[in-house]
PDB file of N, CA and C in Angstrom:
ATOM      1  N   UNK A   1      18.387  49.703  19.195  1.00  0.00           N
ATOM      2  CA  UNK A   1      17.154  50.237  18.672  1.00  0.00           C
ATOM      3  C   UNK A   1      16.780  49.537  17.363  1.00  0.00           C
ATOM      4  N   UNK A   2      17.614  49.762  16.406  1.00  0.00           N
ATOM      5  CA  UNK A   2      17.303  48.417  15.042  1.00  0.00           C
ATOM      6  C   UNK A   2      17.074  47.120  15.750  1.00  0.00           C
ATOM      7  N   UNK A   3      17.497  46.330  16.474  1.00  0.00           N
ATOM      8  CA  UNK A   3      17.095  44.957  16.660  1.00  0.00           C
ATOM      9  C   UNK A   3      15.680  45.144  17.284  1.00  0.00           C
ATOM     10  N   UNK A   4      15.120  46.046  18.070  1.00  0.00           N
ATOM     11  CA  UNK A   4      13.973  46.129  18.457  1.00  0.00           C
ATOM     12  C   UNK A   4      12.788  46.145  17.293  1.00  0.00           C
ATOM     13  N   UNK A   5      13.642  47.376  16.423  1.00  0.00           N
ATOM     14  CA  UNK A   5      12.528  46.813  15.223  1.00  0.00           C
ATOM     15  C   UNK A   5      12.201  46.231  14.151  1.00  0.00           C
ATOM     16  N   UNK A   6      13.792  45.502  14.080  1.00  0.00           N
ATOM     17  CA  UNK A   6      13.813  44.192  13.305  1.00  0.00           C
ATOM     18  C   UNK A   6      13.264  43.301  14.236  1.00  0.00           C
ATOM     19  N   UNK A   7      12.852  43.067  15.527  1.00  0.00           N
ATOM     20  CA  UNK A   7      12.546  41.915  16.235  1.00  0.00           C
ATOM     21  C   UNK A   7      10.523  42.157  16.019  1.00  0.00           C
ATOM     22  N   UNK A   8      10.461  43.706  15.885  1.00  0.00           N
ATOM     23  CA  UNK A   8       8.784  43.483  16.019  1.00  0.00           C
ATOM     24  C   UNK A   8       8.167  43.397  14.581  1.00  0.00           C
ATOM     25  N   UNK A   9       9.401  43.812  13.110  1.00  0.00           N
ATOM     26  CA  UNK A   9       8.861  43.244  12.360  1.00  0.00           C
ATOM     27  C   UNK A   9       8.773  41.771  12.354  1.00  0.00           C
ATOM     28  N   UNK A  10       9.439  40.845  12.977  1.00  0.00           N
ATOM     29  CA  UNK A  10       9.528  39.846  12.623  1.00  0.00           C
ATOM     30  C   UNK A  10       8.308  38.809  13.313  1.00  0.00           C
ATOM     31  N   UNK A  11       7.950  39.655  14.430  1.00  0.00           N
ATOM     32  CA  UNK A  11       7.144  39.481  15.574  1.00  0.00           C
ATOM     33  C   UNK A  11       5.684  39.015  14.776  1.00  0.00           C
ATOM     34  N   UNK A  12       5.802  40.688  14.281  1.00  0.00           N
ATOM     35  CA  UNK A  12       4.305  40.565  13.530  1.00  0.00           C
ATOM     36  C   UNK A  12       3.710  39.369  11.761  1.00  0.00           C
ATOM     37  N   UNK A  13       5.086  39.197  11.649  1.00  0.00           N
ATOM     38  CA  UNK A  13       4.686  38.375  10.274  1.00  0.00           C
ATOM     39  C   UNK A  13       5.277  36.858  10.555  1.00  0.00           C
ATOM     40  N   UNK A  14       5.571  36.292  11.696  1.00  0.00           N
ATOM     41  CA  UNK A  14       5.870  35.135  12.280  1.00  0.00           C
ATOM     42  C   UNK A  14       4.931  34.214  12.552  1.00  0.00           C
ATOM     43  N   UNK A  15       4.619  33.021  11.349  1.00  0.00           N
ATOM     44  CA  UNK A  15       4.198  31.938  11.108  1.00  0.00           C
ATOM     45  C   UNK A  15       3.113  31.255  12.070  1.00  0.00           C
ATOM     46  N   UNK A  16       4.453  31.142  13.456  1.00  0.00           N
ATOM     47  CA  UNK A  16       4.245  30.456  14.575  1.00  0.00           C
ATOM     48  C   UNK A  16       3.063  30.980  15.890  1.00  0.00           C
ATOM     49  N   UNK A  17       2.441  32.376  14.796  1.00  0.00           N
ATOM     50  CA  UNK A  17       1.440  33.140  15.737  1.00  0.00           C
ATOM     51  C   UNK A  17       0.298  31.942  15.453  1.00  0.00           C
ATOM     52  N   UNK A  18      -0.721  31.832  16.346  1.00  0.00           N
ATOM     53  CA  UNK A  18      -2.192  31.310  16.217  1.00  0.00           C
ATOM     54  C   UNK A  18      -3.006  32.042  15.074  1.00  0.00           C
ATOM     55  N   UNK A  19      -2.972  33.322  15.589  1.00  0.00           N
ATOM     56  CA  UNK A  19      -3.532  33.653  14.183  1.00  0.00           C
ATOM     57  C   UNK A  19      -3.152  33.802  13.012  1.00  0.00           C
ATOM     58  N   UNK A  20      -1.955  33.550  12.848  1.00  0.00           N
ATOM     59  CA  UNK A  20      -1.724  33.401  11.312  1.00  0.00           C
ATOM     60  C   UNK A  20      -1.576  32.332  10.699  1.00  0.00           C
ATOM     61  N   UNK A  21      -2.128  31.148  11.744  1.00  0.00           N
ATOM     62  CA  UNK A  21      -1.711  29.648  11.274  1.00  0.00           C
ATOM     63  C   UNK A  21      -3.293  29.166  10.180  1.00  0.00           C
ATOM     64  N   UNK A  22      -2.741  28.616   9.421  1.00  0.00           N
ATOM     65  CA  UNK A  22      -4.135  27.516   8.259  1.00  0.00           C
ATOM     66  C   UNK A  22      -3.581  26.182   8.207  1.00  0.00           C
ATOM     67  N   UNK A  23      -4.759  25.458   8.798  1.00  0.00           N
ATOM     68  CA  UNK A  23      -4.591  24.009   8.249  1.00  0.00           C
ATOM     69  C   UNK A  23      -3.942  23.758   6.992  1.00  0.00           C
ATOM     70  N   UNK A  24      -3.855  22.431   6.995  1.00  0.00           N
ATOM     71  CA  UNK A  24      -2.835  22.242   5.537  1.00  0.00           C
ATOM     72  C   UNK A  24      -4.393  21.455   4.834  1.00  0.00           C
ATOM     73  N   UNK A  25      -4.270  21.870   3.738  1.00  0.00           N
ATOM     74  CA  UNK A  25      -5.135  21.120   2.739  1.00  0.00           C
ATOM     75  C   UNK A  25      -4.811  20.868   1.514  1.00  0.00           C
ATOM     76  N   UNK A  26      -4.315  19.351   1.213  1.00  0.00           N
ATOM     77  CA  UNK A  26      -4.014  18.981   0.090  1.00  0.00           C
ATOM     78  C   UNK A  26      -4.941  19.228  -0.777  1.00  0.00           C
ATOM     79  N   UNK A  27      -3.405  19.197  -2.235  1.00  0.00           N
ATOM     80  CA  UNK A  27      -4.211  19.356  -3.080  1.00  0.00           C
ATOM     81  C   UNK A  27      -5.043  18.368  -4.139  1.00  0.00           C
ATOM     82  N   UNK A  28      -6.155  18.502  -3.931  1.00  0.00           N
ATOM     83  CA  UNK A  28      -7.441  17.809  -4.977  1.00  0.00           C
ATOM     84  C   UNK A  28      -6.326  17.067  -6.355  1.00  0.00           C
ATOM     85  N   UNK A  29      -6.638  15.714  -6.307  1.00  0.00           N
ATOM     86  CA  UNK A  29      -5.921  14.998  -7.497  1.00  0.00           C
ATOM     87  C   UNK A  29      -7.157  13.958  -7.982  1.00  0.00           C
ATOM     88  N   UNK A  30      -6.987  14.142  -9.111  1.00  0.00           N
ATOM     89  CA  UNK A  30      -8.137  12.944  -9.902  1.00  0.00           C
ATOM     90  C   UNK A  30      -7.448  11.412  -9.226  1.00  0.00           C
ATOM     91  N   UNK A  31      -7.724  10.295  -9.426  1.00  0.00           N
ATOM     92  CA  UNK A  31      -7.878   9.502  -8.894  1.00  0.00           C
ATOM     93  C   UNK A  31      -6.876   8.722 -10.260  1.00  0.00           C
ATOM     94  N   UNK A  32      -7.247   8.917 -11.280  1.00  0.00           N
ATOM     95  CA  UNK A  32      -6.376   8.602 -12.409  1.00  0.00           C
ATOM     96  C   UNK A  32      -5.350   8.934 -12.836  1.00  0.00           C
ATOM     97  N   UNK A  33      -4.715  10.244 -12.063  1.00  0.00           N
ATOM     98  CA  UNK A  33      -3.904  10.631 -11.954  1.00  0.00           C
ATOM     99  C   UNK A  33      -2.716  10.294 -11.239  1.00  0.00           C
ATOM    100  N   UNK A  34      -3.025   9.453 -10.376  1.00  0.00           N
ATOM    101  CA  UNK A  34      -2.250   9.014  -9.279  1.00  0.00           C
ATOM    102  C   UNK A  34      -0.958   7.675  -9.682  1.00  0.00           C
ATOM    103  N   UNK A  35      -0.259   7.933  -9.041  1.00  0.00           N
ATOM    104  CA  UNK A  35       0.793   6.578  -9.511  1.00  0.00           C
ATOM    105  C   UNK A  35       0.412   5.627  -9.481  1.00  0.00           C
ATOM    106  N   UNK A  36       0.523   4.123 -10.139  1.00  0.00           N
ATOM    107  CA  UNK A  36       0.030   2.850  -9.873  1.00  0.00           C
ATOM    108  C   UNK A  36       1.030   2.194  -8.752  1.00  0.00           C
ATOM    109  N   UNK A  37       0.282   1.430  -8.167  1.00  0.00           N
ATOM    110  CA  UNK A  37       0.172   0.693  -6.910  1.00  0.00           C
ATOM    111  C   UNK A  37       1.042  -0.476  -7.457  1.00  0.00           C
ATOM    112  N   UNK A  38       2.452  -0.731  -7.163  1.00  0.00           N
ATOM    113  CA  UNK A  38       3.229  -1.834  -7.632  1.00  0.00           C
ATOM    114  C   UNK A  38       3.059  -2.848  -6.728  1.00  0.00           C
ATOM    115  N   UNK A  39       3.060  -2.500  -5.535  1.00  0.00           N
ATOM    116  CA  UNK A  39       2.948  -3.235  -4.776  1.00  0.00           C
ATOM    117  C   UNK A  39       1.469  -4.593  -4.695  1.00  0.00           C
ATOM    118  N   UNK A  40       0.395  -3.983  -5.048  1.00  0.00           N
ATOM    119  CA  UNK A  40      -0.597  -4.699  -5.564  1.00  0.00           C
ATOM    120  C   UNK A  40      -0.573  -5.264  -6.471  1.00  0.00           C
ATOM    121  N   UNK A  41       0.350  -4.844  -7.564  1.00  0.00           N
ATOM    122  CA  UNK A  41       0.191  -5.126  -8.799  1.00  0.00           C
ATOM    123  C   UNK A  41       1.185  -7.031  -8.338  1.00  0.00           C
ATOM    124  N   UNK A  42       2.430  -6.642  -7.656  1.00  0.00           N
ATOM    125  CA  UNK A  42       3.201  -7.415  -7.515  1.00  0.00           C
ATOM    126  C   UNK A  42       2.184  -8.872  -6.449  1.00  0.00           C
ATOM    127  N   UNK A  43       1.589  -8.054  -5.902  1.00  0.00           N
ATOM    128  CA  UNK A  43       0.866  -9.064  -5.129  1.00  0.00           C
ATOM    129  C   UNK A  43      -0.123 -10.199  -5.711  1.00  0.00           C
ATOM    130  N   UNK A  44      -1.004  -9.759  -6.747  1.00  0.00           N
ATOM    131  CA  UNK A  44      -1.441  -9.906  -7.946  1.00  0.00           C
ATOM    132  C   UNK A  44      -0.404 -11.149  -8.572  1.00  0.00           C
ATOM    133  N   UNK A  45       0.555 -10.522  -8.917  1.00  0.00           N
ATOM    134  CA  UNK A  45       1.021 -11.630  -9.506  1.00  0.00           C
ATOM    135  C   UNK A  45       1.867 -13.252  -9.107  1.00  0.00           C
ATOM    136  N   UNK A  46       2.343 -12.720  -7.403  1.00  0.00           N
ATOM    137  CA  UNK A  46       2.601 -13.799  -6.782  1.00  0.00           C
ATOM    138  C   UNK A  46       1.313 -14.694  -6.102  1.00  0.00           C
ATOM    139  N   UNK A  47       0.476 -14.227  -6.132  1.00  0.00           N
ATOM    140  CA  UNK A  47      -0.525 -15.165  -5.831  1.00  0.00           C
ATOM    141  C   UNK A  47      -1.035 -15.860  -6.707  1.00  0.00           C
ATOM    142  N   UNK A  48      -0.717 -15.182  -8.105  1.00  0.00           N
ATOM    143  CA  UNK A  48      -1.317 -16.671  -9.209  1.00  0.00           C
ATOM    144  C   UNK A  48      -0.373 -17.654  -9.062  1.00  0.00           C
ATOM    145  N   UNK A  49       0.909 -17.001  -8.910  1.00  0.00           N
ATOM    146  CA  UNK A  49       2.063 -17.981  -9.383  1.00  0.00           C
ATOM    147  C   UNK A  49       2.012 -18.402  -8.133  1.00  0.00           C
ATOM    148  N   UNK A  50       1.569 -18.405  -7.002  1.00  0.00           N
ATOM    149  CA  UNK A  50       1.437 -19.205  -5.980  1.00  0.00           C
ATOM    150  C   UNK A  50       0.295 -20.131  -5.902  1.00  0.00           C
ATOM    151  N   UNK A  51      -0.731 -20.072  -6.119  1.00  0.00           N
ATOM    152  CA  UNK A  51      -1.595 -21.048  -6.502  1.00  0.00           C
ATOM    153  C   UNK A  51      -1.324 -21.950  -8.126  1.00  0.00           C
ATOM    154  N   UNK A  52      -1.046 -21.063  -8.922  1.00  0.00           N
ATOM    155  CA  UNK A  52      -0.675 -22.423 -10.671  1.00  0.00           C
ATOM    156  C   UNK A  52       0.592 -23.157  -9.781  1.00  0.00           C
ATOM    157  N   UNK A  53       1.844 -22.700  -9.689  1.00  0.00           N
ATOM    158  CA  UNK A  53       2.663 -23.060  -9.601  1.00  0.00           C
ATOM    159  C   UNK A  53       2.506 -24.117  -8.231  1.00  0.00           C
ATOM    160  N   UNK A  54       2.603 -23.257  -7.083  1.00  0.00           N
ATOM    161  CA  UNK A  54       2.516 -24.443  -5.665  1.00  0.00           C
ATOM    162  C   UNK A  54       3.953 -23.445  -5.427  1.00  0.00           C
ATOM    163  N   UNK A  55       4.184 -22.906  -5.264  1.00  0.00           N
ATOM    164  CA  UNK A  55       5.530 -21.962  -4.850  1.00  0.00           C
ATOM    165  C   UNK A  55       4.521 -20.963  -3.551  1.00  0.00           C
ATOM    166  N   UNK A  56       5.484 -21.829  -2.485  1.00  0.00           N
ATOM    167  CA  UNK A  56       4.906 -21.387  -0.911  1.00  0.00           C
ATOM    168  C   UNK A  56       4.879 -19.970  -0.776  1.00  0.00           C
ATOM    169  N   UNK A  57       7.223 -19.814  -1.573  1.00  0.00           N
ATOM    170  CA  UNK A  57       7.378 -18.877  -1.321  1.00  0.00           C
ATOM    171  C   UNK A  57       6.478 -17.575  -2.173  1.00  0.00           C
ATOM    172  N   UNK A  58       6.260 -17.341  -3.098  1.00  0.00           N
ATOM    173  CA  UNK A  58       5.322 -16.756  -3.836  1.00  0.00           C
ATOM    174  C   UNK A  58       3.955 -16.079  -3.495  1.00  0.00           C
ATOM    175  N   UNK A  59       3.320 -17.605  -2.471  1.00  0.00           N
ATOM    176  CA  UNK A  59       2.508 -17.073  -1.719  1.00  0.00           C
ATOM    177  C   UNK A  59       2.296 -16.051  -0.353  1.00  0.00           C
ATOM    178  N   UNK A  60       4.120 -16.293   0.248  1.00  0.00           N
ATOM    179  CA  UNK A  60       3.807 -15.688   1.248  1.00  0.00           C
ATOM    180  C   UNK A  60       4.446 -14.165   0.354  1.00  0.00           C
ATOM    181  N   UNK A  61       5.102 -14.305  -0.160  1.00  0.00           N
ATOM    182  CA  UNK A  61       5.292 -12.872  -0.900  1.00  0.00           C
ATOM    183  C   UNK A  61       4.177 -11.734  -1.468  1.00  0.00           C
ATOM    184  N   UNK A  62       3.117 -12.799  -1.607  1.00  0.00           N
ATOM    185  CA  UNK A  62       1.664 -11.868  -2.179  1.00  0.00           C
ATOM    186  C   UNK A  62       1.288 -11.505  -1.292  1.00  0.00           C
ATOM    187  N   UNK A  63       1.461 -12.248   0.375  1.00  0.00           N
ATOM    188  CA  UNK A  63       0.517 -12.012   1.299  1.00  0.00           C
ATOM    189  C   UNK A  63       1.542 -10.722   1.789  1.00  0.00           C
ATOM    190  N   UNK A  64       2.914 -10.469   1.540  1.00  0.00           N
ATOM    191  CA  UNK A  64       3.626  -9.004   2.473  1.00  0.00           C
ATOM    192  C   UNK A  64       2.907  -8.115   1.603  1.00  0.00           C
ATOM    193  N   UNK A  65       3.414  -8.560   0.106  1.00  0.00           N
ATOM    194  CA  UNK A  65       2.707  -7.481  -0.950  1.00  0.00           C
ATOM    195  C   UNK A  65       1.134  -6.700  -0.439  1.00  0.00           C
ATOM    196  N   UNK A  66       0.396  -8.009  -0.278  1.00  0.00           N
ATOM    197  CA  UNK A  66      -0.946  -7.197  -0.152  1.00  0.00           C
ATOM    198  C   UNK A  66      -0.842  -6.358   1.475  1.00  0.00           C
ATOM    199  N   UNK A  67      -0.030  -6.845   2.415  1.00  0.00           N
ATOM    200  CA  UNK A  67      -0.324  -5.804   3.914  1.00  0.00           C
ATOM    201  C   UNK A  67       0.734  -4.387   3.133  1.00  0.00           C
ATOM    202  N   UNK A  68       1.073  -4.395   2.246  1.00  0.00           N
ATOM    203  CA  UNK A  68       2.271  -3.088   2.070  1.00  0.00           C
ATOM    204  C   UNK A  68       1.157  -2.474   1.269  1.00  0.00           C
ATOM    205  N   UNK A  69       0.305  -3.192   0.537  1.00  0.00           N
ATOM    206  CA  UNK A  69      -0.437  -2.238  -0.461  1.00  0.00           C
ATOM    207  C   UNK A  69      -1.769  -1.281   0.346  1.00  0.00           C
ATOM    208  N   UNK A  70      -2.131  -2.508   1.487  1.00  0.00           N
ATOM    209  CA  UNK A  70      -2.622  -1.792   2.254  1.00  0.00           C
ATOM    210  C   UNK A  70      -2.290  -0.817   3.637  1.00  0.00           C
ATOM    211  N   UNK A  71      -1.263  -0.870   3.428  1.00  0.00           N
ATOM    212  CA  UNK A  71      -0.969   0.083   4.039  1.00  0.00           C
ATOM    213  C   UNK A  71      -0.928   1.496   3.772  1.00  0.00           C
ATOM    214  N   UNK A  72      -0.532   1.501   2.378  1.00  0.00           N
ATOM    215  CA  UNK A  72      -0.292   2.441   1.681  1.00  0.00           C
ATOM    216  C   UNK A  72      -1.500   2.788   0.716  1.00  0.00           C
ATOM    217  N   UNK A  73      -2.922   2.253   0.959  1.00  0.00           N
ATOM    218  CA  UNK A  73      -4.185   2.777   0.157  1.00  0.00           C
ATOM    219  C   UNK A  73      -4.132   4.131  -0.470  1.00  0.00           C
ATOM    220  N   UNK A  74      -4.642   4.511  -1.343  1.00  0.00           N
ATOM    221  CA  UNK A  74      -4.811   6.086  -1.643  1.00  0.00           C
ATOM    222  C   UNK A  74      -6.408   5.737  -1.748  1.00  0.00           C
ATOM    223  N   UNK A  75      -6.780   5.335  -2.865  1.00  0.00           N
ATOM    224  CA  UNK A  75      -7.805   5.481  -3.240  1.00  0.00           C
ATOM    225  C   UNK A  75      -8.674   4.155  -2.806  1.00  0.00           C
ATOM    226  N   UNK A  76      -9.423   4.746  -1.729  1.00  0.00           N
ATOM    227  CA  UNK A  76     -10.282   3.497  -1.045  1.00  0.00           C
ATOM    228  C   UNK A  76     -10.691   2.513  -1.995  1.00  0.00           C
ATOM    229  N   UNK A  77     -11.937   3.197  -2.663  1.00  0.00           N
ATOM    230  CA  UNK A  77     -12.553   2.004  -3.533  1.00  0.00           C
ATOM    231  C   UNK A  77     -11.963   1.471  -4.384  1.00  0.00           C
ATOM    232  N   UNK A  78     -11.412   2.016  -5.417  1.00  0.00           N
ATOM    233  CA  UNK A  78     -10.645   1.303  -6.693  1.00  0.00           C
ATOM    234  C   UNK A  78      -9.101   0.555  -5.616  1.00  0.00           C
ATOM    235  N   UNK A  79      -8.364   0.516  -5.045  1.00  0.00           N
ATOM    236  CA  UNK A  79      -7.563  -0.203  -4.680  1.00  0.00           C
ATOM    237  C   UNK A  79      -8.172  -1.086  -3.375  1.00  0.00           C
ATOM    238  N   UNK A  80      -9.107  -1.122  -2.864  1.00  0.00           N
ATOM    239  CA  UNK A  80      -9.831  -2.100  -1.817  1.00  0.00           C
ATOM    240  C   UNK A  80     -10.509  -3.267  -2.915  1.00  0.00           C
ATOM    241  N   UNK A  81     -10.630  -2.935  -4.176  1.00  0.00           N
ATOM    242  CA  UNK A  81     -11.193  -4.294  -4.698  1.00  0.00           C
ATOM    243  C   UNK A  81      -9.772  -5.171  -5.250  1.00  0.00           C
ATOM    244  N   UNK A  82      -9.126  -4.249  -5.707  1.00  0.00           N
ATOM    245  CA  UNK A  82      -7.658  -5.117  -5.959  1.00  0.00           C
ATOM    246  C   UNK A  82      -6.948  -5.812  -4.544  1.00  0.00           C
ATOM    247  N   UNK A  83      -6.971  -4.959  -3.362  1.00  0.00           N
ATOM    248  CA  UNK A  83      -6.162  -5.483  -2.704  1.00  0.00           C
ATOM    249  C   UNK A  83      -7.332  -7.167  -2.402  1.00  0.00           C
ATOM    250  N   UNK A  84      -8.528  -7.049  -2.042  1.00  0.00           N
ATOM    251  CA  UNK A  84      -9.000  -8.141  -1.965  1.00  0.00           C
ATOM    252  C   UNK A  84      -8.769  -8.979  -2.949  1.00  0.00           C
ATOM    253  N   UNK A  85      -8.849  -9.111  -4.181  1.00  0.00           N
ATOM    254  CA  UNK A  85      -8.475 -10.368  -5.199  1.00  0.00           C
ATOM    255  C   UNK A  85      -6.820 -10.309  -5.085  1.00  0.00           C
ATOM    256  N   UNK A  86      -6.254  -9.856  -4.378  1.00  0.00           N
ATOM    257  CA  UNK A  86      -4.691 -10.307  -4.560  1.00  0.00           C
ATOM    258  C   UNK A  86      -4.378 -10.882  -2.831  1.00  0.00           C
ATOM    259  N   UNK A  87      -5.716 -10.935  -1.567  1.00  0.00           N
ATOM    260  CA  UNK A  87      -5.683 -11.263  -0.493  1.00  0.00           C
ATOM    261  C   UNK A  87      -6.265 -12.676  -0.980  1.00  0.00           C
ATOM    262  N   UNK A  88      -6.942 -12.513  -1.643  1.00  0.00           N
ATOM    263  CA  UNK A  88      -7.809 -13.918  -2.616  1.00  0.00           C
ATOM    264  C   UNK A  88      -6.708 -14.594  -2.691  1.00  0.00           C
ATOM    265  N   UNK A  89      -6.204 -14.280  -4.121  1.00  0.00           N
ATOM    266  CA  UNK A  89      -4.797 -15.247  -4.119  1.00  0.00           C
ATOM    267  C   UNK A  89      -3.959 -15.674  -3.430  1.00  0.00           C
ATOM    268  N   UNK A  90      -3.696 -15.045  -2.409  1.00  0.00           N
ATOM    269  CA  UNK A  90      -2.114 -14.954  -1.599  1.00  0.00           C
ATOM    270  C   UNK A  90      -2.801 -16.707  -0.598  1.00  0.00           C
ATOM    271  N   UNK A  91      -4.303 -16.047  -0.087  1.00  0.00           N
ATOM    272  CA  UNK A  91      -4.572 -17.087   1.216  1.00  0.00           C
ATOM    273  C   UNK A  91      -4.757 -18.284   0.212  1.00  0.00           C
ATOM    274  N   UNK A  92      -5.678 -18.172  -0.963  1.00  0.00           N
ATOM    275  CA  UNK A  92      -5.670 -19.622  -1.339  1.00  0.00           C
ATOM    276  C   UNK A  92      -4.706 -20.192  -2.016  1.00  0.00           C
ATOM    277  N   UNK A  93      -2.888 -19.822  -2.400  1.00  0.00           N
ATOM    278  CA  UNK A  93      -2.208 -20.159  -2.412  1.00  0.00           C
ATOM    279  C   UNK A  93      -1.669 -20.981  -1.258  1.00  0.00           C
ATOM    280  N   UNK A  94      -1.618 -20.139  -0.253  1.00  0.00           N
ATOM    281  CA  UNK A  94      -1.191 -20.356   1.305  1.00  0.00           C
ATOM    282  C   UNK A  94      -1.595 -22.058   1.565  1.00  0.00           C
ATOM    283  N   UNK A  95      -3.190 -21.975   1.628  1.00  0.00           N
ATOM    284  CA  UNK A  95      -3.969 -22.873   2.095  1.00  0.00           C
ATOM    285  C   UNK A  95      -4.148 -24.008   1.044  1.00  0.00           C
ATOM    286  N   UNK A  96      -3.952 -23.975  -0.240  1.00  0.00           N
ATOM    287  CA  UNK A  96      -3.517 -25.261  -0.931  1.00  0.00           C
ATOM    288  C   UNK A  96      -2.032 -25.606  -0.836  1.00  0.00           C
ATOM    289  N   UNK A  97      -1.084 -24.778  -0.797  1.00  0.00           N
ATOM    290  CA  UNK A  97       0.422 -25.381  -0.209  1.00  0.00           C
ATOM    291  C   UNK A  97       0.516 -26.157   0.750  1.00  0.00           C
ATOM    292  N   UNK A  98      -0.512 -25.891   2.027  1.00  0.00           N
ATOM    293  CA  UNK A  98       0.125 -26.356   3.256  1.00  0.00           C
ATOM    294  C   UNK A  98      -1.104 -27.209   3.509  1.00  0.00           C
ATOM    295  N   UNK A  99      -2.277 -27.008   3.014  1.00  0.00           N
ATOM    296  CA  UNK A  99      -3.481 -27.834   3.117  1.00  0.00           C
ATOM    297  C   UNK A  99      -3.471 -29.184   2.157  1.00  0.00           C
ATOM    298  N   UNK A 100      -3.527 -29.095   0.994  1.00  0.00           N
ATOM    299  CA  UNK A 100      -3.876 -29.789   0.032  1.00  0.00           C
ATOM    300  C   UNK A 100      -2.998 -30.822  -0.074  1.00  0.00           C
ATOM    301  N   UNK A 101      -3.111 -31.817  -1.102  1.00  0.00           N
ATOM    302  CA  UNK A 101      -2.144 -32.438  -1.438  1.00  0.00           C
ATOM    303  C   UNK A 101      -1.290 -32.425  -2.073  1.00  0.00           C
ATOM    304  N   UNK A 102      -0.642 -33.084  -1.584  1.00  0.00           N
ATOM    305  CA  UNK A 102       0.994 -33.405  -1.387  1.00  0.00           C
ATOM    306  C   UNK A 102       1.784 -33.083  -2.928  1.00  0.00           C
ATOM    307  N   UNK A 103       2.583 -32.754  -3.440  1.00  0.00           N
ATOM    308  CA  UNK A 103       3.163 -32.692  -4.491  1.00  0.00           C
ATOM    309  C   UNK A 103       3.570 -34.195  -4.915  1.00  0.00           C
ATOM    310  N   UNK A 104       4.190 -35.158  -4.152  1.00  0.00           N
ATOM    311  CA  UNK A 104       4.243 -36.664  -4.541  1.00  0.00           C
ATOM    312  C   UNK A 104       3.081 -37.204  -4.764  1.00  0.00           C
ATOM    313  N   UNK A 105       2.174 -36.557  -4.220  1.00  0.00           N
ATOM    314  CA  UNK A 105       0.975 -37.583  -4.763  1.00  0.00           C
ATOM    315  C   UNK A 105       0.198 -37.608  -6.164  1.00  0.00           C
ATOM    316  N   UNK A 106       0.678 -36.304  -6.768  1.00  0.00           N
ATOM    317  CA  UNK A 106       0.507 -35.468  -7.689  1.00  0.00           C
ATOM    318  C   UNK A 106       1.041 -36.033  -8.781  1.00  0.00           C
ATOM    319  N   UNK A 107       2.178 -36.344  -8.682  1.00  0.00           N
ATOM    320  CA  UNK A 107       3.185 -37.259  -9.872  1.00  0.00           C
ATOM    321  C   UNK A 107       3.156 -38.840  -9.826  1.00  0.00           C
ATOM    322  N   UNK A 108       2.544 -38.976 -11.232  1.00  0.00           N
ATOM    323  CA  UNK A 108       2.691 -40.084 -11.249  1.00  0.00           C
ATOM    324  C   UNK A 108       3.895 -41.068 -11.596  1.00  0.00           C
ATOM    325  N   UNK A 109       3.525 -42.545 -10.809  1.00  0.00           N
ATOM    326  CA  UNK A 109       4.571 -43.342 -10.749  1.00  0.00           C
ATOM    327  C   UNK A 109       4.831 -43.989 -11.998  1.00  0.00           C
TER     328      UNK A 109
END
């Protein structure tokens, strides 16, 4: 007889009913509030040093950096203009490494 009505209190205040279920709705955060994006930040910086320098590897490091940063967007607009100037860097690192000329041709004899 107790488990019957330990089972219908439990019945009635049990989560897993339809009607007692609510969407989840995060909570509202300022935009400035939010952690900074290392990953962009890092991307950012291997793509300069991949274009000043000529360091391939650098470049392809900006280019994981920038697919991780986008992956992980929070804030559309303010991190969609960074991730583009650090997609900036990464490809035209890329494409003067493997495009451009030659590092021997570069030094003179």
């Amino acid at each position: 007889m107790k488990l019957l009505a330990l089972h219908g209190v439990m019945a009635s205040s049990d989560p897993r009913l339809p009607s007692a279920a609510r969407p989840y709705v995060p909570p509202l955060l300022n935009p400035q509030d939010l952690p900074p994006d290392y990953s962009s930040f890092l991307a950012i910086l291997f793509g300069i040093a991949g274009v000043m320098l000529r360091y391939k590897f650098a470049s392809w490091l900006a280019l994981i950096c920038c697919a991780q940063s986008l992956a992980n967007m929070r804030d559309f607009e303010n991190d969609l203009k960074q991730i583009v100037m650090a997609m900036t860097f990464a490809l035209m690192g890329i494409v003067t490494n493997y495009l451009g000329p030659s590092r021997q041709a570069l030094r003179p004899s």
